[in-house]
Protein backbone atom coordinates (compact mmCIF):
# COMPACT_ATOMS: atom_id res chain seq x y z
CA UNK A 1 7.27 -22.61 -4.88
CA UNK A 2 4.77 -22.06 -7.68
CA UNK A 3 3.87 -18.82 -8.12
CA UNK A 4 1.06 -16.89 -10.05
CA UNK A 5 0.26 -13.13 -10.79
CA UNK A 6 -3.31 -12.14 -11.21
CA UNK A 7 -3.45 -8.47 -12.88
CA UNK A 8 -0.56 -7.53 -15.30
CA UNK A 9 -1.20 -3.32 -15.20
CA UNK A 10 1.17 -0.76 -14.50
CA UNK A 11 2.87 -2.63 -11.06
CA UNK A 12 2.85 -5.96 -12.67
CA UNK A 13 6.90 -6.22 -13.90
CA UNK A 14 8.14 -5.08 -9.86
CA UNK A 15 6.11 -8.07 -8.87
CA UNK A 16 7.25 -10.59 -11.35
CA UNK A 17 10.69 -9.11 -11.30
CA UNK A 18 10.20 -9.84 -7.43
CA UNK A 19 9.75 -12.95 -7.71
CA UNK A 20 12.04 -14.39 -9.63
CA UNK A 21 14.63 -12.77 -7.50
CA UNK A 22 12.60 -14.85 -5.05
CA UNK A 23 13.72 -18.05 -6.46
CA UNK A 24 9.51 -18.59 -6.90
CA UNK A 25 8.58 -20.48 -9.90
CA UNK A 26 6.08 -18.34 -12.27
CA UNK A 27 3.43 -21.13 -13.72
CA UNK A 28 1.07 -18.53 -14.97
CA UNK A 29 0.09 -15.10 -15.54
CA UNK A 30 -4.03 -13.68 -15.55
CA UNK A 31 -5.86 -10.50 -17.21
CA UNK A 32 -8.83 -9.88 -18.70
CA UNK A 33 -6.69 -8.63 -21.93
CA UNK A 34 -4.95 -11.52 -22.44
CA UNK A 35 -2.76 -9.18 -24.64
CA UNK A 36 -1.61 -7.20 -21.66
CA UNK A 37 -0.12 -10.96 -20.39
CA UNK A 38 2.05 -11.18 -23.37
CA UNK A 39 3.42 -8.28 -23.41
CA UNK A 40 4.24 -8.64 -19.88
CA UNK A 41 5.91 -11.51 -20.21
CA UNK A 42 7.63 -10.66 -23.53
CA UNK A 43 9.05 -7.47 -21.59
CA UNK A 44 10.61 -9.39 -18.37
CA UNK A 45 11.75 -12.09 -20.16
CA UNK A 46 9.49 -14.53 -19.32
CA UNK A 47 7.99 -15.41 -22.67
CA UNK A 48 9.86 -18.47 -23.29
CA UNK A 49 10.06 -20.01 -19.49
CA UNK A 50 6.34 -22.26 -20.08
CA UNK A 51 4.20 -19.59 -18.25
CA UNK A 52 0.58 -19.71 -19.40
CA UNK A 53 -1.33 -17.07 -19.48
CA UNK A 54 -5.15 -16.96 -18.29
CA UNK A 55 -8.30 -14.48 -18.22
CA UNK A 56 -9.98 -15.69 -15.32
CA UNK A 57 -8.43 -16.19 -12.38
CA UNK A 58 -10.82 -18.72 -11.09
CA UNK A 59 -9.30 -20.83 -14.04
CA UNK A 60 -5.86 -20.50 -13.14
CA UNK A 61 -6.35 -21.15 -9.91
CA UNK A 62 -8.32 -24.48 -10.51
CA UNK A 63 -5.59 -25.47 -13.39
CA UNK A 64 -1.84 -24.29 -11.94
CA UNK A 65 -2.67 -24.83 -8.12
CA UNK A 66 -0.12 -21.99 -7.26
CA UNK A 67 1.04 -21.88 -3.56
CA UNK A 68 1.29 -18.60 -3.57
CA UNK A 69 -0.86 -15.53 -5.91
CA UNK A 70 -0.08 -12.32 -5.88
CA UNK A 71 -3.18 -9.80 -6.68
CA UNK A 72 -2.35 -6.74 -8.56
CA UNK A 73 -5.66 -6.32 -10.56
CA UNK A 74 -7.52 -3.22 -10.32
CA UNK A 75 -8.42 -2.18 -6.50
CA UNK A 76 -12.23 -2.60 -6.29
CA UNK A 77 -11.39 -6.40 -7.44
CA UNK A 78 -9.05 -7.03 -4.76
CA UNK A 79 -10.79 -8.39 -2.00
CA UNK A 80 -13.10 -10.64 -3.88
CA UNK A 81 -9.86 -12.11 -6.34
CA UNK A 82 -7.72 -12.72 -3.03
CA UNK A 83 -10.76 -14.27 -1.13
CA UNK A 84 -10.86 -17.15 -4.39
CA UNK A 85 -6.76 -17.35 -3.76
CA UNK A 86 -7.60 -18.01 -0.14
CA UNK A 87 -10.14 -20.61 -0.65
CA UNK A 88 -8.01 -22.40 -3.50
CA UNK A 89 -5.28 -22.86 -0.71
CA UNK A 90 -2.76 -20.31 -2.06
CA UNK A 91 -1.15 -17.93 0.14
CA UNK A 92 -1.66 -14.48 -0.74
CA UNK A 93 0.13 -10.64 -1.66
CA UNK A 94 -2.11 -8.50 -2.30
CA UNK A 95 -1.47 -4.99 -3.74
CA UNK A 96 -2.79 -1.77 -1.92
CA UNK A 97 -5.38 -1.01 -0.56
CA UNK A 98 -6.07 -4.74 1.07
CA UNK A 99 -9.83 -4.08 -0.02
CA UNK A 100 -12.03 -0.89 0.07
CA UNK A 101 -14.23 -1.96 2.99
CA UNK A 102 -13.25 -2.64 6.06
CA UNK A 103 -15.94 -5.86 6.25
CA UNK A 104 -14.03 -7.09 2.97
CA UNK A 105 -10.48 -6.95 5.02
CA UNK A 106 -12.12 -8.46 7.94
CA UNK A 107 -13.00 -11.24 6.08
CA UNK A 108 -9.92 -11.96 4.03
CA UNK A 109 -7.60 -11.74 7.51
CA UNK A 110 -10.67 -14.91 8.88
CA UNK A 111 -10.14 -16.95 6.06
CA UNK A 112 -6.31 -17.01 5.87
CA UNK A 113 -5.92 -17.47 9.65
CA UNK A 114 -8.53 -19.75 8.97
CA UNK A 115 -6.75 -21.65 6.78
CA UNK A 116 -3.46 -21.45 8.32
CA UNK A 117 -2.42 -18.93 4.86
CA UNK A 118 0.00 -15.51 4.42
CA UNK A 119 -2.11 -12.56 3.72
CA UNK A 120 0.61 -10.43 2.78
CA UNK A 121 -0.44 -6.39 1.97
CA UNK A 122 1.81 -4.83 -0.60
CA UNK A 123 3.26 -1.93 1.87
CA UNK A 124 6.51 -2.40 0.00
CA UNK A 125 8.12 1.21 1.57
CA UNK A 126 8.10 -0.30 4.79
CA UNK A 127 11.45 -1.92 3.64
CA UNK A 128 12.77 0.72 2.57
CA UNK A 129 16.18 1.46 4.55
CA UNK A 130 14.93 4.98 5.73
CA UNK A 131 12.30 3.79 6.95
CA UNK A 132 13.55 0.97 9.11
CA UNK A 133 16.49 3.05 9.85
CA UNK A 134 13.61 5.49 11.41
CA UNK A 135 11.65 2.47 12.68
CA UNK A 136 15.00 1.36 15.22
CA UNK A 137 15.36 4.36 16.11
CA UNK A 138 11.90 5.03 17.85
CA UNK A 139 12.50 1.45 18.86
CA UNK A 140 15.39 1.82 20.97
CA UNK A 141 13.73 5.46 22.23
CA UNK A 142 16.53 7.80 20.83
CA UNK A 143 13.78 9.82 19.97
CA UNK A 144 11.89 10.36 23.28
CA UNK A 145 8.29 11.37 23.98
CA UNK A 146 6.62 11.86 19.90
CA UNK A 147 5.01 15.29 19.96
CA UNK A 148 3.69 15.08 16.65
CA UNK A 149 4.18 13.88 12.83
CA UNK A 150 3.32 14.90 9.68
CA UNK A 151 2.77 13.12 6.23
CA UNK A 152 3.11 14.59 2.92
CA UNK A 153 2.10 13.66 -0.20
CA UNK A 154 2.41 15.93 -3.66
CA UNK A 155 2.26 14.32 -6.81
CA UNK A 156 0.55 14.92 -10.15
CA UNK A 157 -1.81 12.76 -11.55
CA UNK A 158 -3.28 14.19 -14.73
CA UNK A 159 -6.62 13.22 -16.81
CA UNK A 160 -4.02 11.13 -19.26
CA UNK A 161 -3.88 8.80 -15.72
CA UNK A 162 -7.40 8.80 -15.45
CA UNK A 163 -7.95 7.88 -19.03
CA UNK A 164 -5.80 4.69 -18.79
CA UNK A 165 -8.58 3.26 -17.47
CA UNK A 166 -12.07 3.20 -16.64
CA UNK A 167 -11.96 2.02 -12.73
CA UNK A 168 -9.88 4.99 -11.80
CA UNK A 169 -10.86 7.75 -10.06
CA UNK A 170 -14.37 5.47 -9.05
CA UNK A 171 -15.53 5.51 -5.24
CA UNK A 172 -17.07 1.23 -6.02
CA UNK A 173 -13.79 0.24 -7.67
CA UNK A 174 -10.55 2.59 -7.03
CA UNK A 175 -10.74 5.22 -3.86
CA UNK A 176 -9.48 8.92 -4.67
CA UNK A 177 -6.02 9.83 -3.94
CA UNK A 178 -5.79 9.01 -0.08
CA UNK A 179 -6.53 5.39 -1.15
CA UNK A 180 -4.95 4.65 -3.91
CA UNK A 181 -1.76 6.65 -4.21
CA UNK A 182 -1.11 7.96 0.04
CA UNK A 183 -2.26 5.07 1.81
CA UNK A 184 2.04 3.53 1.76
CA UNK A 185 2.32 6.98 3.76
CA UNK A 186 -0.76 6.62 5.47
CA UNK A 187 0.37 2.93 6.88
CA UNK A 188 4.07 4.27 7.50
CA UNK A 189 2.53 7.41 9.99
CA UNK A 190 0.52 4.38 11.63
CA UNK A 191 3.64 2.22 12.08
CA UNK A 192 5.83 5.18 13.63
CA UNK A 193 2.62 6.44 15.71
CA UNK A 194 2.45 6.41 19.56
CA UNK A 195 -0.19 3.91 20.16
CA UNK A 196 -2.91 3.71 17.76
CA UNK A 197 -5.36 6.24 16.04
CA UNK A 198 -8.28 7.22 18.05
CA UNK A 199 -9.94 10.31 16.35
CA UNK A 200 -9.45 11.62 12.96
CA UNK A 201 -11.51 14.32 10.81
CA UNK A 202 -10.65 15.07 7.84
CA UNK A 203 -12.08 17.09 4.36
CA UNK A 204 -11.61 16.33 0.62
CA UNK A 205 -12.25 18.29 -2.52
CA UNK A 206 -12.16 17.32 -6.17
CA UNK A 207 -10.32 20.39 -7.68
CA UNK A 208 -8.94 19.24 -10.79
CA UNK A 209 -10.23 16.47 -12.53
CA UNK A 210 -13.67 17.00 -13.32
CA UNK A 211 -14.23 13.87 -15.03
CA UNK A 212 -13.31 11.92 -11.70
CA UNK A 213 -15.98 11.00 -8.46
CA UNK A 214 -13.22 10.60 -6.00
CA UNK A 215 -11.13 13.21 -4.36
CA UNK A 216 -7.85 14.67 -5.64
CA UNK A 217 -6.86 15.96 -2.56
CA UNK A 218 -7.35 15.44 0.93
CA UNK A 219 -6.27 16.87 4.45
CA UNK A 220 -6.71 15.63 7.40
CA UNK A 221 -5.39 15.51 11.50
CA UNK A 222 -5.58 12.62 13.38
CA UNK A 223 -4.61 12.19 17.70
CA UNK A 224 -3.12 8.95 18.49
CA UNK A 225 -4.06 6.75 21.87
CA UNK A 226 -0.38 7.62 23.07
CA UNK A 227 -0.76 11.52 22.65
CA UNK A 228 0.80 12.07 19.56
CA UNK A 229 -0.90 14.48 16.71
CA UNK A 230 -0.58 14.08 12.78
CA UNK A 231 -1.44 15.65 10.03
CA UNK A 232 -1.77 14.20 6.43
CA UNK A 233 -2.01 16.18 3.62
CA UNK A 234 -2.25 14.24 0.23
CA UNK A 235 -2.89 15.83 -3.43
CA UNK A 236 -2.26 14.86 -7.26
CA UNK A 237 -2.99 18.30 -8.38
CA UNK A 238 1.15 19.25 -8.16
CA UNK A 239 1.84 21.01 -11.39
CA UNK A 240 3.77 19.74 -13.71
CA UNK A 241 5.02 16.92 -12.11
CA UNK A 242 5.79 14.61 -8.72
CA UNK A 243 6.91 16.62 -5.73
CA UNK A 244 7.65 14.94 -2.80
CA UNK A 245 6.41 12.15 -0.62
CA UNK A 246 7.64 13.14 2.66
CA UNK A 247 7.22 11.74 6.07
CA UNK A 248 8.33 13.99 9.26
CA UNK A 249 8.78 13.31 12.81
CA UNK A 250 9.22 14.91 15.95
CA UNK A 251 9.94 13.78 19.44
CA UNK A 252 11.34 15.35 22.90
CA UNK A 253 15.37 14.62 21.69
CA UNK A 254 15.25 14.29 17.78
CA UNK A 255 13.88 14.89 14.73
CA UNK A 256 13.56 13.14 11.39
CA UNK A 257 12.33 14.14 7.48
CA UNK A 258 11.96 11.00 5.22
CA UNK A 259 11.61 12.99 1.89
CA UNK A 260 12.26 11.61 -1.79
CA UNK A 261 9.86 10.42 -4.40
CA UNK A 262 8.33 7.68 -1.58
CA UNK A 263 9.93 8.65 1.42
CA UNK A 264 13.04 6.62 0.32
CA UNK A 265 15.56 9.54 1.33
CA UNK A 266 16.85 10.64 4.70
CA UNK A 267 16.71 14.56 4.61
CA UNK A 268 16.70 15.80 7.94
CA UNK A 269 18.22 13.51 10.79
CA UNK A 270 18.61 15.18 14.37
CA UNK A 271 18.82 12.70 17.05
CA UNK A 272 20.54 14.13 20.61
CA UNK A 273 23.87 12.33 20.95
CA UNK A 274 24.34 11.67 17.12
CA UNK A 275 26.34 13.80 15.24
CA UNK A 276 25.47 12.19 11.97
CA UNK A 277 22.07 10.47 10.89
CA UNK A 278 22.83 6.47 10.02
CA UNK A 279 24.42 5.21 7.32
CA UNK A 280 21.99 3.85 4.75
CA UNK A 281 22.84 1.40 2.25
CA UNK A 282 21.79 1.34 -1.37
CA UNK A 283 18.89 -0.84 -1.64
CA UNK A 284 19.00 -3.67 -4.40
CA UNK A 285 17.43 -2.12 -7.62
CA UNK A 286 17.94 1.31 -6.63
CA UNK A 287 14.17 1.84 -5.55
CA UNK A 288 14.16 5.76 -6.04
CA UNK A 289 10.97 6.05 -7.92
CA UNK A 290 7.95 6.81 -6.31
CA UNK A 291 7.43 2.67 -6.35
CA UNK A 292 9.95 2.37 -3.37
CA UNK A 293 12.68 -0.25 -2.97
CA UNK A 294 10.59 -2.74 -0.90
CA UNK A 295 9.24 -5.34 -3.24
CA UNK A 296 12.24 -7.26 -3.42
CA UNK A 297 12.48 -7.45 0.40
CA UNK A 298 8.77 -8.26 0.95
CA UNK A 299 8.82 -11.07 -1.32
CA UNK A 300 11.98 -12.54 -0.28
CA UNK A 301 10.10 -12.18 3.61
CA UNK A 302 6.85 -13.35 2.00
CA UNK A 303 8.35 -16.49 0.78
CA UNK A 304 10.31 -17.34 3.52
CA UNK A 305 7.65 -16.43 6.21
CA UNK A 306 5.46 -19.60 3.95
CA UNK A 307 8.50 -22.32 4.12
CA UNK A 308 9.28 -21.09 7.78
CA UNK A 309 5.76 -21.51 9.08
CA UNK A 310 5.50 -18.03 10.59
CA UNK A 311 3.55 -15.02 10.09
CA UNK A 312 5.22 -12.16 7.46
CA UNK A 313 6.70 -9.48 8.77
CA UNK A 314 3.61 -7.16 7.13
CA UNK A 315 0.25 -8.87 7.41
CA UNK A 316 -3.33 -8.33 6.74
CA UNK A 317 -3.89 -6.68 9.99
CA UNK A 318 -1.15 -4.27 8.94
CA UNK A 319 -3.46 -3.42 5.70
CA UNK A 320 -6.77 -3.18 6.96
CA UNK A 321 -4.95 -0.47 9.74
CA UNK A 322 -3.82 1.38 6.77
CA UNK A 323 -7.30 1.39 5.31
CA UNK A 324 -9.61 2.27 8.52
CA UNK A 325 -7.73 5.44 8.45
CA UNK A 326 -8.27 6.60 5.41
CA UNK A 327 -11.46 5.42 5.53
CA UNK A 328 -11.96 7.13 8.97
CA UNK A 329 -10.65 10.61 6.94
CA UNK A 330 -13.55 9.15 4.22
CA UNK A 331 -16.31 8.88 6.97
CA UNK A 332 -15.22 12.34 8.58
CA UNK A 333 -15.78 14.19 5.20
CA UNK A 334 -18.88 12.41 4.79
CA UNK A 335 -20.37 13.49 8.04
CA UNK A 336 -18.57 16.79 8.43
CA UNK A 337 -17.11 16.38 11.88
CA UNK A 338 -14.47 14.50 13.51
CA UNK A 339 -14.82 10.03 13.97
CA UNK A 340 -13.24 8.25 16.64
CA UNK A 341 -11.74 4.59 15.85
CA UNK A 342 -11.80 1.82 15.47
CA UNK A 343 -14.58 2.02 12.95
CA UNK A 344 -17.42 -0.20 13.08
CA UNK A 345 -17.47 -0.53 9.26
CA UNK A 346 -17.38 1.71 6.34
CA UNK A 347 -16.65 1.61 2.42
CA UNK A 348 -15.71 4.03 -0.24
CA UNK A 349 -18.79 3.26 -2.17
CA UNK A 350 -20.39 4.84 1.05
CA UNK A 351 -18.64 8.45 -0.46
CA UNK A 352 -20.87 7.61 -3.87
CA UNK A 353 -22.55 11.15 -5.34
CA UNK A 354 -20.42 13.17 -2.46
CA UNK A 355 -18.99 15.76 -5.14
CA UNK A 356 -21.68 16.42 -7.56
């Protein structure tokens, strides 16, 4: 399957690395600094294999016909970059967040069921084995009636992060902290929620970065259709360094603590009946940085969900869900009381001149 990455930043290497363990074939490679290409193919070894390398993506999608692009460019490009893959025929991952508006998502999720195409949302931590290990178990109901839930984000991102480039920390092209770096623990408290979110409200504060528009941390609570509470509490202000991304659950006969860099780690199991919490396997590449151990899986599902005809086990629905919440949290700040979902439509350039 011909293959193409558009964006060669930071995530760039877990997606090529991806797939090639895939079996895909990588025809090409796209950013604006061509420079950025070659290196990235110098550094996964990919230099010599015939991969060209492009600066517009419209280009390489016109030349190399790829059947499926992934999009790992900056975050305000997403939507419009994957909406060109869509209309070229290619199937589509797309890194996080699917888009910053909800209209964007919308659209994207028309077009590929339009066009009978994967629109695939990088929620890589989904796969990790914690997480589905949590995921059965609410499944199969060992864990009863959810009272409530709690996600937990504490990392540092310091003005060195910022500097790296010029679309961070921007409400038109990036999204503060809650979009960019919590929103894989924002869609994991939707996926192990009772029922869907129906009313959210939330505050933000810039506290640390000065040079920023977006927030650096957030906190919000959110009530779910079945009953269920949450809170979400998300910062990169941790000095000196990453704490914890930590996901926590609690029903009527157990309780559970995903913990670790990306909630990779089973800390606290307590399930009535079980005297020890499951066995997890090691996940292929290790995956205990904060980047998860999920890309592997998703591409290997991604692929296979294309040859097999059927929809991928994460789709675009899955990542404009993730994004109405936070921007529901975005929209509650903005207004200074509580919103009730599903949204009609909001962006983060709607949170433009919010901290002055």
């Amino acid at each position: 399957m011909r293959y193409a990455l558009i964006g060669c930043g930071r995530i760039a290497g877990r997606h090529l690395t991806a797939a090639r363990a895939a079996s895909l074939e990588v025809v090409a490679v796209c950013d604006p600094v061509l420079e950025r290409g070659r290196e990235l193919l110098r550094r996964t070894g990919l230099g010599e294999s015939g991969a060209r390398i492009y600066a517009d993506h419209r280009e390489l999608l016109d030349r190399e016909r790829p059947e499926l692009a992934a999009v790992a460019a900056e975050s305000g490009v997403h939507a419009r970059v994957a909406l060109d893959c869509l209309d070229a025929g290619a199937h589509v991952i797309v890194e996080k967040p699917i888009a910053l508006s909800l209209s964007d998502a919308d659209e994207m999720i028309r077009r590929a069921g339009e066009r009978g195409l994967c629109l695939v949302p990088c929620h890589q931590n989904r796969f990790n084995p914690a997480v589905m290990a949590l995921r059965r178990a609410l499944d199969a109901g060992r864990f009863g009636r959810l009272s409530h839930a709690a996600l937990t984000l504490r990392w540092n991102r310091d003005d060195a992060y910022y500097r790296q480039a010029d679309w961070r920390g921007r409400w038109v092209s990036d999204g503060g902290i809650l979009m960019n770096q919590c929103i894989h623990g924002i869609d994991l408290l939707r996926w192990m929620g009772e029922g869907e979110p129906e009313w959210v409200c939330g505050a933000l504060a810039r506290r640390m970065h000065p040079r920023i528009e977006t927030e650096d941390v957030g906190i919000a609570a959110v009530r779910f259709s079945g009953g269920m509470l949450a809170t979400i509490e998300g910062s990169g202000n941790l000095y000196p360094s990453n704490r914890e991304e930590t996901l926590s659950v609690f029903g009527e006969r157990g309780t559970a603590r995903l913990g670790g860099a990306a909630a990779n780690r089973i800390e606290v199991w307590r399930v009535e009946g079980e005297e020890t919490p499951p066995r997890i396997e090691p996940a292929p590449g290790g995956g205990q940085d904060i980047y998860g151990s999920g890309h592997l899986a998703l591409y290997a599902d991604a692929s296979a969900a294309i040859r097999e005809g059927r929809r991928p086990f994460i789709t675009g629905e899955d990542g404009r869900a993730a994004l109405e919440l936070v921007l529901a949290v975005y929209r509650s700040h903005r207004t200074g009381g509580p919103v009730t979902l599903p949204l009609a439509g909001f962006s983060s350039a709607e949170m433009e001149g919010i901290f002055p």
